[in-house]
C-alpha atoms as a PDB file:
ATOM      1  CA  UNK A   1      30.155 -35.210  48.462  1.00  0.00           C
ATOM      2  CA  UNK A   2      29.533 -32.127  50.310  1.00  0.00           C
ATOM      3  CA  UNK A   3      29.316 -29.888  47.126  1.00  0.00           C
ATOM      4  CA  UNK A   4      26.636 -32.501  45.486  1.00  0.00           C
ATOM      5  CA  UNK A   5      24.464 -31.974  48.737  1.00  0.00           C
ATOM      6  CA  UNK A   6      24.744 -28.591  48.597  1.00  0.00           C
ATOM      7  CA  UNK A   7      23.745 -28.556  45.008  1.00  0.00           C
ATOM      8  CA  UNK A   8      21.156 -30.502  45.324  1.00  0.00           C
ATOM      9  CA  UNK A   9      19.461 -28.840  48.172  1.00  0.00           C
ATOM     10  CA  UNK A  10      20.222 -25.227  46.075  1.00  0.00           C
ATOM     11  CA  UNK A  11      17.839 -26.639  43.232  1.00  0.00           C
ATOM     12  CA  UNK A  12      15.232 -27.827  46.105  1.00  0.00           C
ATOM     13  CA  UNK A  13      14.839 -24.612  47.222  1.00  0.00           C
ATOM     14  CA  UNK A  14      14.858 -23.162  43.732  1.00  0.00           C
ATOM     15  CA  UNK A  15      12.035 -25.545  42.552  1.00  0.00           C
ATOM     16  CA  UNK A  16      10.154 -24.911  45.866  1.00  0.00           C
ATOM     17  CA  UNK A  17      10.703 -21.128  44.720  1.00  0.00           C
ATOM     18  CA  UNK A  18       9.226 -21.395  41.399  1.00  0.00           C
ATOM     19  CA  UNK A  19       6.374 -23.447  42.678  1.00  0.00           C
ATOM     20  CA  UNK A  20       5.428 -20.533  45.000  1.00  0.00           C
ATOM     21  CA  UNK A  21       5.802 -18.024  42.672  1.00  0.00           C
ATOM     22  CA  UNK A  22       3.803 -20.200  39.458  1.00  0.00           C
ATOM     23  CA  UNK A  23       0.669 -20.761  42.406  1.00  0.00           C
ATOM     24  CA  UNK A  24       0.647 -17.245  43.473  1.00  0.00           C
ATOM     25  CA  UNK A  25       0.076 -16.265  39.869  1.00  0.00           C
ATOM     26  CA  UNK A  26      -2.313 -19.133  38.701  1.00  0.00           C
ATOM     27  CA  UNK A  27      -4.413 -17.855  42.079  1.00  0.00           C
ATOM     28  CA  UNK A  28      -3.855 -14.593  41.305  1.00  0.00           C
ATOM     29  CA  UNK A  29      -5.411 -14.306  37.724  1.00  0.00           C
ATOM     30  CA  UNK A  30      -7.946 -17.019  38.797  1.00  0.00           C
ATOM     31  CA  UNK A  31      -9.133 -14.369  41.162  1.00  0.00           C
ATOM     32  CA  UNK A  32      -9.280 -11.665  38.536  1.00  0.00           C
ATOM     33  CA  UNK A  33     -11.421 -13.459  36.480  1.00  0.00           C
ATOM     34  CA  UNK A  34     -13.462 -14.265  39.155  1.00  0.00           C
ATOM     35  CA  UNK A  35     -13.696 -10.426  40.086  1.00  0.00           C
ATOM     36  CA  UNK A  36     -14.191  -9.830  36.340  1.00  0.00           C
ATOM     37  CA  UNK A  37     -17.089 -12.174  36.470  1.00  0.00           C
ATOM     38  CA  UNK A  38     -18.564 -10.447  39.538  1.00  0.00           C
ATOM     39  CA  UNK A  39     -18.195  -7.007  38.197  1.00  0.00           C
ATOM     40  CA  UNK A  40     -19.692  -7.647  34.921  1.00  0.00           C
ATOM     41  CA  UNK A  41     -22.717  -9.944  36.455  1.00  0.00           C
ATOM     42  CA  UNK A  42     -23.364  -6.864  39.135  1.00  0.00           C
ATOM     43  CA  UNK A  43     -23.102  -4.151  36.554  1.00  0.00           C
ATOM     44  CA  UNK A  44     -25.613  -6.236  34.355  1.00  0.00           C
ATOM     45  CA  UNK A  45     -28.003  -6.163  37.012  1.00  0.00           C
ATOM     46  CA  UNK A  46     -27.940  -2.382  38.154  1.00  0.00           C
ATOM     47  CA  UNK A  47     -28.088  -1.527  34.167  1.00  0.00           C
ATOM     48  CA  UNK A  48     -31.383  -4.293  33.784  1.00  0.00           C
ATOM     49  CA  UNK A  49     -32.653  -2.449  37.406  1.00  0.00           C
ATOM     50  CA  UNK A  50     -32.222   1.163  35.953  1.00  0.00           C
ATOM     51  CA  UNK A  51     -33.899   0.646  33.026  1.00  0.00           C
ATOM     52  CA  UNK A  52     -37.038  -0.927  34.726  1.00  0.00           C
ATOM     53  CA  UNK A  53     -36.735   1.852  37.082  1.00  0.00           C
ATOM     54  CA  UNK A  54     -36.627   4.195  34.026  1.00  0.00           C
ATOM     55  CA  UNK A  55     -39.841   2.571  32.439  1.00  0.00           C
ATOM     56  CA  UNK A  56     -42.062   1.729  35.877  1.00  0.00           C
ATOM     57  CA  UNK A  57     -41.302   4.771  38.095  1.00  0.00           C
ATOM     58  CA  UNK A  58     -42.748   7.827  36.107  1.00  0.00           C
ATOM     59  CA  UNK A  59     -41.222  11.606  37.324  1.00  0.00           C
ATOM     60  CA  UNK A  60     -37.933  12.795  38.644  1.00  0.00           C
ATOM     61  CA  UNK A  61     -37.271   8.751  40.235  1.00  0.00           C
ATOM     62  CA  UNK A  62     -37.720   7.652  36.818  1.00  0.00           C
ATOM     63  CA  UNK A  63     -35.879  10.337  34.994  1.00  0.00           C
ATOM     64  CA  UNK A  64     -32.654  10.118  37.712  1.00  0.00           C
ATOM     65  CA  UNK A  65     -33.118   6.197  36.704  1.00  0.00           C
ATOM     66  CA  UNK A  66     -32.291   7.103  32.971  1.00  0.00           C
ATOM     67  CA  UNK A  67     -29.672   9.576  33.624  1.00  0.00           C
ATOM     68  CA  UNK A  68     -27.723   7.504  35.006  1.00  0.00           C
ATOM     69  CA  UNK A  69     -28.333   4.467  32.356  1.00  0.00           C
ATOM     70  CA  UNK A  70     -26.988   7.292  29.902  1.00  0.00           C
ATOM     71  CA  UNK A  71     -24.177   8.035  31.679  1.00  0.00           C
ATOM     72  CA  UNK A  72     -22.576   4.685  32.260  1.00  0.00           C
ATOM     73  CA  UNK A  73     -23.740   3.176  29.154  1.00  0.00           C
ATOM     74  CA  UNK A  74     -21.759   6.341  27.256  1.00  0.00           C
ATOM     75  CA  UNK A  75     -18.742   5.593  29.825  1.00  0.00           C
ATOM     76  CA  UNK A  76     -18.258   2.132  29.566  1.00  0.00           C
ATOM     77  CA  UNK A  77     -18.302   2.131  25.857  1.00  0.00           C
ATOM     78  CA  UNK A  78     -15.942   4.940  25.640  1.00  0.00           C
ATOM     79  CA  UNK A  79     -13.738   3.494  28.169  1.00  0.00           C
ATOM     80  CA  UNK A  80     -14.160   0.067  25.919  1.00  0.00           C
ATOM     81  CA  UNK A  81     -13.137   1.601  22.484  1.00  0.00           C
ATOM     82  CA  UNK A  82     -10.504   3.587  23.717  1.00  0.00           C
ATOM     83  CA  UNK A  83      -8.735   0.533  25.812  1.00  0.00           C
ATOM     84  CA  UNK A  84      -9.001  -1.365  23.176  1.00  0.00           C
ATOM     85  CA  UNK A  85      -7.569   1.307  20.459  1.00  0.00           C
ATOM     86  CA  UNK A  86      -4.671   2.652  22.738  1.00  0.00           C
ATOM     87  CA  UNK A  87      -2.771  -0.994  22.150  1.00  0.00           C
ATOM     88  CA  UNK A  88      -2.603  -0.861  18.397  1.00  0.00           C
ATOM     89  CA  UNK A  89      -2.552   3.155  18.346  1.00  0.00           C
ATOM     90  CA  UNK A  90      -0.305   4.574  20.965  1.00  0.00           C
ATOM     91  CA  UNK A  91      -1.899   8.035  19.980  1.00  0.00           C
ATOM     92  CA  UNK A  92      -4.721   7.344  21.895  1.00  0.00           C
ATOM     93  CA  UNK A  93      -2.780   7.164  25.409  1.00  0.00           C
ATOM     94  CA  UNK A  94      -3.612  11.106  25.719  1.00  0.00           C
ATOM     95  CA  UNK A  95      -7.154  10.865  24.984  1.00  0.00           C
ATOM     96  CA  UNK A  96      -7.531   7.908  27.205  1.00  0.00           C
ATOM     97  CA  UNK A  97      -5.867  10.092  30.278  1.00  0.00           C
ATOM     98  CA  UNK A  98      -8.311  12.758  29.118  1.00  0.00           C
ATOM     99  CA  UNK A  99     -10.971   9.991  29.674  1.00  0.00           C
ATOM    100  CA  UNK A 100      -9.372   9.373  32.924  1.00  0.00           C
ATOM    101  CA  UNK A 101     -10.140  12.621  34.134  1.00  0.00           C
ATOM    102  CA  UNK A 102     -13.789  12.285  32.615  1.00  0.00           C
ATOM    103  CA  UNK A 103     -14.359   9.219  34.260  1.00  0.00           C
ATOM    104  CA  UNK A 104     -13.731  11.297  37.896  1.00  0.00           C
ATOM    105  CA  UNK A 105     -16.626  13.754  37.198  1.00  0.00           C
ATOM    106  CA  UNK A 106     -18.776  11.359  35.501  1.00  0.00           C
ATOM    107  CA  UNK A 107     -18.311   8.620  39.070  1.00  0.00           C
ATOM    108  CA  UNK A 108     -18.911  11.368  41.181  1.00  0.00           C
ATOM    109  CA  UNK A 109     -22.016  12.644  38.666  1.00  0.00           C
ATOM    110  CA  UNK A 110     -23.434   8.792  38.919  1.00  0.00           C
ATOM    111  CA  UNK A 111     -23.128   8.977  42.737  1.00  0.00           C
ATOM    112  CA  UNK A 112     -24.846  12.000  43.351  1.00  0.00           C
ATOM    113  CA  UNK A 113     -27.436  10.496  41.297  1.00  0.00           C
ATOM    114  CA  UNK A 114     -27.695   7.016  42.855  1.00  0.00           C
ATOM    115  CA  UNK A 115     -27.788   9.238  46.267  1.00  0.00           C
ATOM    116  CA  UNK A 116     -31.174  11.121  44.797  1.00  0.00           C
ATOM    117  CA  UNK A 117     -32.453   7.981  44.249  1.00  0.00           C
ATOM    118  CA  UNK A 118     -34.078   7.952  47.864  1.00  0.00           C
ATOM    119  CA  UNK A 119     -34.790  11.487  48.045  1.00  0.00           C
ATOM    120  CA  UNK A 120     -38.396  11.563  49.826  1.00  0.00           C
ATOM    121  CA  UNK A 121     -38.645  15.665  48.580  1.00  0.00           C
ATOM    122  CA  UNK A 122     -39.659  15.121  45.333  1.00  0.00           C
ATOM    123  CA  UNK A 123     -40.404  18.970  44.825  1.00  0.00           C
ATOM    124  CA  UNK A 124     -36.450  19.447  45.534  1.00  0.00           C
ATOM    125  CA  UNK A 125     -35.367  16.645  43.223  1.00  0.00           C
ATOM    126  CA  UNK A 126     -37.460  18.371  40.429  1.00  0.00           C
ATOM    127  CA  UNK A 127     -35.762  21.923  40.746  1.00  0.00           C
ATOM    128  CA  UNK A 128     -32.172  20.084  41.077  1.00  0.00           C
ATOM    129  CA  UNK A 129     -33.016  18.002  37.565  1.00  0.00           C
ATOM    130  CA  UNK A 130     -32.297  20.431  35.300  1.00  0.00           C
ATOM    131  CA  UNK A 131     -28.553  20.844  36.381  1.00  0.00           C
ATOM    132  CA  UNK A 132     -27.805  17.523  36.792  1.00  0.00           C
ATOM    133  CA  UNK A 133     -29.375  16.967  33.316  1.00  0.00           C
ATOM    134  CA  UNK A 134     -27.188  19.220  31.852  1.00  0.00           C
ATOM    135  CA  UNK A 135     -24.190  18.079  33.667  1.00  0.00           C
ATOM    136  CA  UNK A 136     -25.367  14.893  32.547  1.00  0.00           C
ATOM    137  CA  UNK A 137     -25.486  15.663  28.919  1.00  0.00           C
ATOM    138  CA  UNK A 138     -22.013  17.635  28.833  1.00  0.00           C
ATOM    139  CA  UNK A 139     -20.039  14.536  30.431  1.00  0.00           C
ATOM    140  CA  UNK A 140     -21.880  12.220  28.053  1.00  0.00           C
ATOM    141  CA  UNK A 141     -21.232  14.245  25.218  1.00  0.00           C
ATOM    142  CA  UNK A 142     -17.554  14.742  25.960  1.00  0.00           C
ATOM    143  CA  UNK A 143     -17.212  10.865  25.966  1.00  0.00           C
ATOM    144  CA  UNK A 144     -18.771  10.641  22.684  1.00  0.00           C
ATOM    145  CA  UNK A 145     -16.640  12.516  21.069  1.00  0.00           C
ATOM    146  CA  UNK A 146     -13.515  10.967  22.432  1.00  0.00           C
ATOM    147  CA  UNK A 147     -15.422   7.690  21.448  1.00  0.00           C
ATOM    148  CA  UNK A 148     -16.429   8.846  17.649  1.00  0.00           C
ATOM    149  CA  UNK A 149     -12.378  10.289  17.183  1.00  0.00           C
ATOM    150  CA  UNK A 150     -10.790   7.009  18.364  1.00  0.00           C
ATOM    151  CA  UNK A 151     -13.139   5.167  15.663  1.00  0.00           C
ATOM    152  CA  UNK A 152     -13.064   7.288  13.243  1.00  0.00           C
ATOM    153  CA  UNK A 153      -9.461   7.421  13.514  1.00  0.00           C
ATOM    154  CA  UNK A 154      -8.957   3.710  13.164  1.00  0.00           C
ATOM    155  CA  UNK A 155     -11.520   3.439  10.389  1.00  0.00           C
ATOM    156  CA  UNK A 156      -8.972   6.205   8.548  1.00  0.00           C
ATOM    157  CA  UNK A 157      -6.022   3.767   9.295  1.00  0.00           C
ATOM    158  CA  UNK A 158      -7.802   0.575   8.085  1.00  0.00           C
ATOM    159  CA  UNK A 159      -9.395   2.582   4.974  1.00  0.00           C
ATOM    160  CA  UNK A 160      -5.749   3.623   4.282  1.00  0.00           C
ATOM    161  CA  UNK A 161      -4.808   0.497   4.696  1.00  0.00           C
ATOM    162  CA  UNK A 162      -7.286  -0.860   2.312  1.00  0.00           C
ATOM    163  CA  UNK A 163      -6.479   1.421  -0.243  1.00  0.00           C
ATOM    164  CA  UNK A 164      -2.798   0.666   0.036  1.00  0.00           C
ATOM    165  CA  UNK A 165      -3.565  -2.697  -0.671  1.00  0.00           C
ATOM    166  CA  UNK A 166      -6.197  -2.431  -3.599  1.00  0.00           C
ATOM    167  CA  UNK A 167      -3.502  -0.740  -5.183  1.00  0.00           C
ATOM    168  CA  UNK A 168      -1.188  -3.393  -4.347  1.00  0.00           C
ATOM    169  CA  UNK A 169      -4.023  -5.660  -6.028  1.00  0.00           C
ATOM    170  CA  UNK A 170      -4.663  -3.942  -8.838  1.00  0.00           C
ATOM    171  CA  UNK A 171      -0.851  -4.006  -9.634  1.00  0.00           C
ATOM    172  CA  UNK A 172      -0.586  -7.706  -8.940  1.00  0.00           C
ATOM    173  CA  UNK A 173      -3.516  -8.207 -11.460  1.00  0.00           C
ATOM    174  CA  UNK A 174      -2.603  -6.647 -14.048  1.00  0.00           C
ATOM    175  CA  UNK A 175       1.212  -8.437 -13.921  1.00  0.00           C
ATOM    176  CA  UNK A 176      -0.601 -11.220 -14.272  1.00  0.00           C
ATOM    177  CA  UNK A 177      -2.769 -10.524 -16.985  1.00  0.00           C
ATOM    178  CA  UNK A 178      -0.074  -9.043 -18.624  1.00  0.00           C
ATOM    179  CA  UNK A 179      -1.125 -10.130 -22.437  1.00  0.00           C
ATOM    180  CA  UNK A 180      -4.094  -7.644 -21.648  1.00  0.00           C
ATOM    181  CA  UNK A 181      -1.988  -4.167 -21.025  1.00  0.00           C
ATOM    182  CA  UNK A 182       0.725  -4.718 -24.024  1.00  0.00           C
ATOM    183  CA  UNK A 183       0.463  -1.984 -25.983  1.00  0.00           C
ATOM    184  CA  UNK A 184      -0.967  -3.290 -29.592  1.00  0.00           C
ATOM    185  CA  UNK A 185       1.988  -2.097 -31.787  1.00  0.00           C
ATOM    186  CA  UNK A 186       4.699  -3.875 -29.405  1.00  0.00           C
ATOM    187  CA  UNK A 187       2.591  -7.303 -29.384  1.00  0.00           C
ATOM    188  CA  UNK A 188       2.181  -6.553 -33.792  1.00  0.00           C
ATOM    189  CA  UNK A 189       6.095  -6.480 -34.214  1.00  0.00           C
ATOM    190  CA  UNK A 190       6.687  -9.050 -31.229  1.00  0.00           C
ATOM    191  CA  UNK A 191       4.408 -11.144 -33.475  1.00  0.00           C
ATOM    192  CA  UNK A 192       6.044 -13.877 -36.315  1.00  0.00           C
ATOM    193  CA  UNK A 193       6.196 -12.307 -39.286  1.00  0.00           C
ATOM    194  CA  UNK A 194       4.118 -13.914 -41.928  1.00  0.00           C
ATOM    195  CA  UNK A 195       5.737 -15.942 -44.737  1.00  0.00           C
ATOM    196  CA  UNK A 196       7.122 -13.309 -48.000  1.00  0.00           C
ATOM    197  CA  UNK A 197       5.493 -13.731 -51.509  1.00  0.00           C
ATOM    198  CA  UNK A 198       7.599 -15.291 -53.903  1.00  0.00           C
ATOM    199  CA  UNK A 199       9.812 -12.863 -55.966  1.00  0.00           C
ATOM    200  CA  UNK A 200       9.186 -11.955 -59.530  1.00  0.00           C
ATOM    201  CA  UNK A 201      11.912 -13.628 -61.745  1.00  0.00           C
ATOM    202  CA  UNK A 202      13.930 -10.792 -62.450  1.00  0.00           C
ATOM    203  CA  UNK A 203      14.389  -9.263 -65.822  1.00  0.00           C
ATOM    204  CA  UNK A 204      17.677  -9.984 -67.829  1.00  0.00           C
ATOM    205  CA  UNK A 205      18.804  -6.671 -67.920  1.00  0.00           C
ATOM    206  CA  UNK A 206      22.379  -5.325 -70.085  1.00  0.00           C
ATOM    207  CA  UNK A 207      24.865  -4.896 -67.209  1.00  0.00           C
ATOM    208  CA  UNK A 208      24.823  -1.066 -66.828  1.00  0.00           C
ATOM    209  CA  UNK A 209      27.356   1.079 -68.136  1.00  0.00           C
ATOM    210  CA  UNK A 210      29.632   2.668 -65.755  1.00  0.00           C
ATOM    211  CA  UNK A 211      29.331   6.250 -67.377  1.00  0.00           C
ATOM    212  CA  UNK A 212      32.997   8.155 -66.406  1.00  0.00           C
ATOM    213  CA  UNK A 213      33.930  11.463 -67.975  1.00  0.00           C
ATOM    214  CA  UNK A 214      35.933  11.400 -71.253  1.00  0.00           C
ATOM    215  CA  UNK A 215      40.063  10.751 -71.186  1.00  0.00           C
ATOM    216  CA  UNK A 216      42.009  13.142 -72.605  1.00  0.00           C
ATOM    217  CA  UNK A 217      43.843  12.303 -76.324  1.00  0.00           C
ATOM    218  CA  UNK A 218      46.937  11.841 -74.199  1.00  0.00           C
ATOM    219  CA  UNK A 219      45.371   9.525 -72.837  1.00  0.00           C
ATOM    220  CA  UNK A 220      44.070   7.558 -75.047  1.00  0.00           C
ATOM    221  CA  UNK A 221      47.220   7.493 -77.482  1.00  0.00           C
ATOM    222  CA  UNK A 222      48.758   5.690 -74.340  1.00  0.00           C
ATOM    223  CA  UNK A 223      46.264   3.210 -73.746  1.00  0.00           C
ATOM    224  CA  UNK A 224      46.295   2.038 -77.005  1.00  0.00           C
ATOM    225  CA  UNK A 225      48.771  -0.911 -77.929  1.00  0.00           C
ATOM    226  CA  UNK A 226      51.348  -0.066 -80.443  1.00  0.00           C
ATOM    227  CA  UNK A 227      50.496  -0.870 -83.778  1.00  0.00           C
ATOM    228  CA  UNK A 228      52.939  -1.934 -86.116  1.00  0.00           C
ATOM    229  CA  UNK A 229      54.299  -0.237 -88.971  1.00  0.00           C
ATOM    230  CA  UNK A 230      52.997  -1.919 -92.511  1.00  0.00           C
ATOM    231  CA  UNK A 231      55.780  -2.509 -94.566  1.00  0.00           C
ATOM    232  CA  UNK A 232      55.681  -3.760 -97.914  1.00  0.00           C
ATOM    233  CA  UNK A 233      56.435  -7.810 -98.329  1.00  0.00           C
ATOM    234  CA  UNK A 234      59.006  -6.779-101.153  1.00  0.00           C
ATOM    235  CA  UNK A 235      60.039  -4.037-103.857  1.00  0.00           C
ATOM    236  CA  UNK A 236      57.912  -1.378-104.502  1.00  0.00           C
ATOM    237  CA  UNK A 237      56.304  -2.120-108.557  1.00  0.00           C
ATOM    238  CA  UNK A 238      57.479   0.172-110.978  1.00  0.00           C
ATOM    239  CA  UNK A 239      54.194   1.249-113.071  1.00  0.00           C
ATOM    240  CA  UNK A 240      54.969   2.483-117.077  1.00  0.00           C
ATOM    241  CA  UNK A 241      53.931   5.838-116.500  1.00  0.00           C
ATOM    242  CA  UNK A 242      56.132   6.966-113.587  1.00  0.00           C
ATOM    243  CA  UNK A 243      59.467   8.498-115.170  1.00  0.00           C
ATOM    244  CA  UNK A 244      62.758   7.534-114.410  1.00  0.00           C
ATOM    245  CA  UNK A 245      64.645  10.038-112.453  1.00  0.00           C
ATOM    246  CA  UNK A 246      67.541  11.423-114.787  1.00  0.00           C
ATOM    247  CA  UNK A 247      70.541  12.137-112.760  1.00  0.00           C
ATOM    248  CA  UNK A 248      70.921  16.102-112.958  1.00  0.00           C
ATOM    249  CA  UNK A 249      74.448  17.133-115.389  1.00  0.00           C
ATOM    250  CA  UNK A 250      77.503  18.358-113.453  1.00  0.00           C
ATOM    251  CA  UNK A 251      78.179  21.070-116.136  1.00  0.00           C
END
């Protein structure tokens, strides 16, 4: 009984645990996004309040009012494309801590400038112009060209990519088309055969000689079958003029 309580208050506690814990994280991303929205409503309005500034106030107000439009418009869309890059190309993790180190002189450029803002000496703010314009261009242009690589390296990967699989395509295709790439002498003798014309009745020819070299007389004598001797049916006729043979005289 006593182990049953004590299991049952364990998962208490362990459900009271995990309710904490799920309520601290629903609270903390709902406060994120609530950040997020803040940030991103705030910057909106400084960028739509520089660039009146950079259009109504005319001299070094209205120039300091577009330098610094430059410079976080070039920033935030680097820091964009290269955030969004570094999770499909891990590559990119070096160039985004170079950004990191960008993004130091470029805050501390924007603050200077957001400081000159309210100068009253505008002859001052007109000598110091020059530098921070150049200081201005040299961060922006850095960022470009951190922003330009990471694109044009993932516009290399995807035309890569693309070519791989037009390849891929093309190969596919023509498997399937396959009666169109046979080579023309293959599909002639893979084709039926037409029907033969009817034979000629042939000739009646002799039966052709076998033509061997001659056989000796020895040969022949002993192929040949015995013939037999011809012998007279009876006596031998006596004819008138054939003489009698006289027998020849002892003395």
């Amino acid at each position: 009984m006593e182990a049953a309580i004590a299991v049952v208050a364990l998962l208490f506690v362990l459900f009271v645990v995990l309710g904490a814990y799920a309520t601290v994280k629903v609270v903390g991303a709902a406060k994120r996004r609530v950040d997020d929205t803040i940030t991103h409503a705030r910057r909106t309005v400084e960028d739509h309040t520089l660039r009146a500034k950079s259009f109504a106030q005319p001299g070094p107000a209205g120039e300091l009012a577009q330098l610094r439009l430059k410079l976080r418009t070039s920033m935030r869309a680097t820091q964009d494309a290269l955030h969004a890059g570094v999770t499909e190309d891990e590559s990119l993790k070096e160039s985004l801590g170079l950004f990191q180190r960008l993004s130091a002189h470029g805050h501390e450029l924007d603050a200077e400038l957001r400081r000159l803002e309210s100068e009253p000496d505008r002859a001052t703010l007109a000598e110091r112009l020059p530098d921070l314009r150049e200081r201005t261009e040299r961060i922006v242009h850095a960022a470009d060209s951190l922003r330009w690589a990471a694109r044009d390296r993932a516009r290399r990967f995807a035309d890569d990519d693309l070519d791989t699989l037009s390849a891929q395509i093309d190969v596919e295709t023509g498997a399937l088309r396959h009666w169109q790439t046979e080579d023309p002498s293959s599909s002639a003798s893979s084709a039926t055969p037409p029907p033969p014309w009817p034979e000629a009745p042939a000739a009646q020819a002799e039966p052709a000689t076998e033509q061997t070299w001659p056989d000796t007389p020895q040969t022949q004598r002993a192929e040949e079958p015995t013939r037999p001797a011809i012998t007279p049916p009876g006596p031998r006729p006596t004819y008138p003029w054939q003489k009698k043979t006289r027998p020849e005289s002892t003395t």
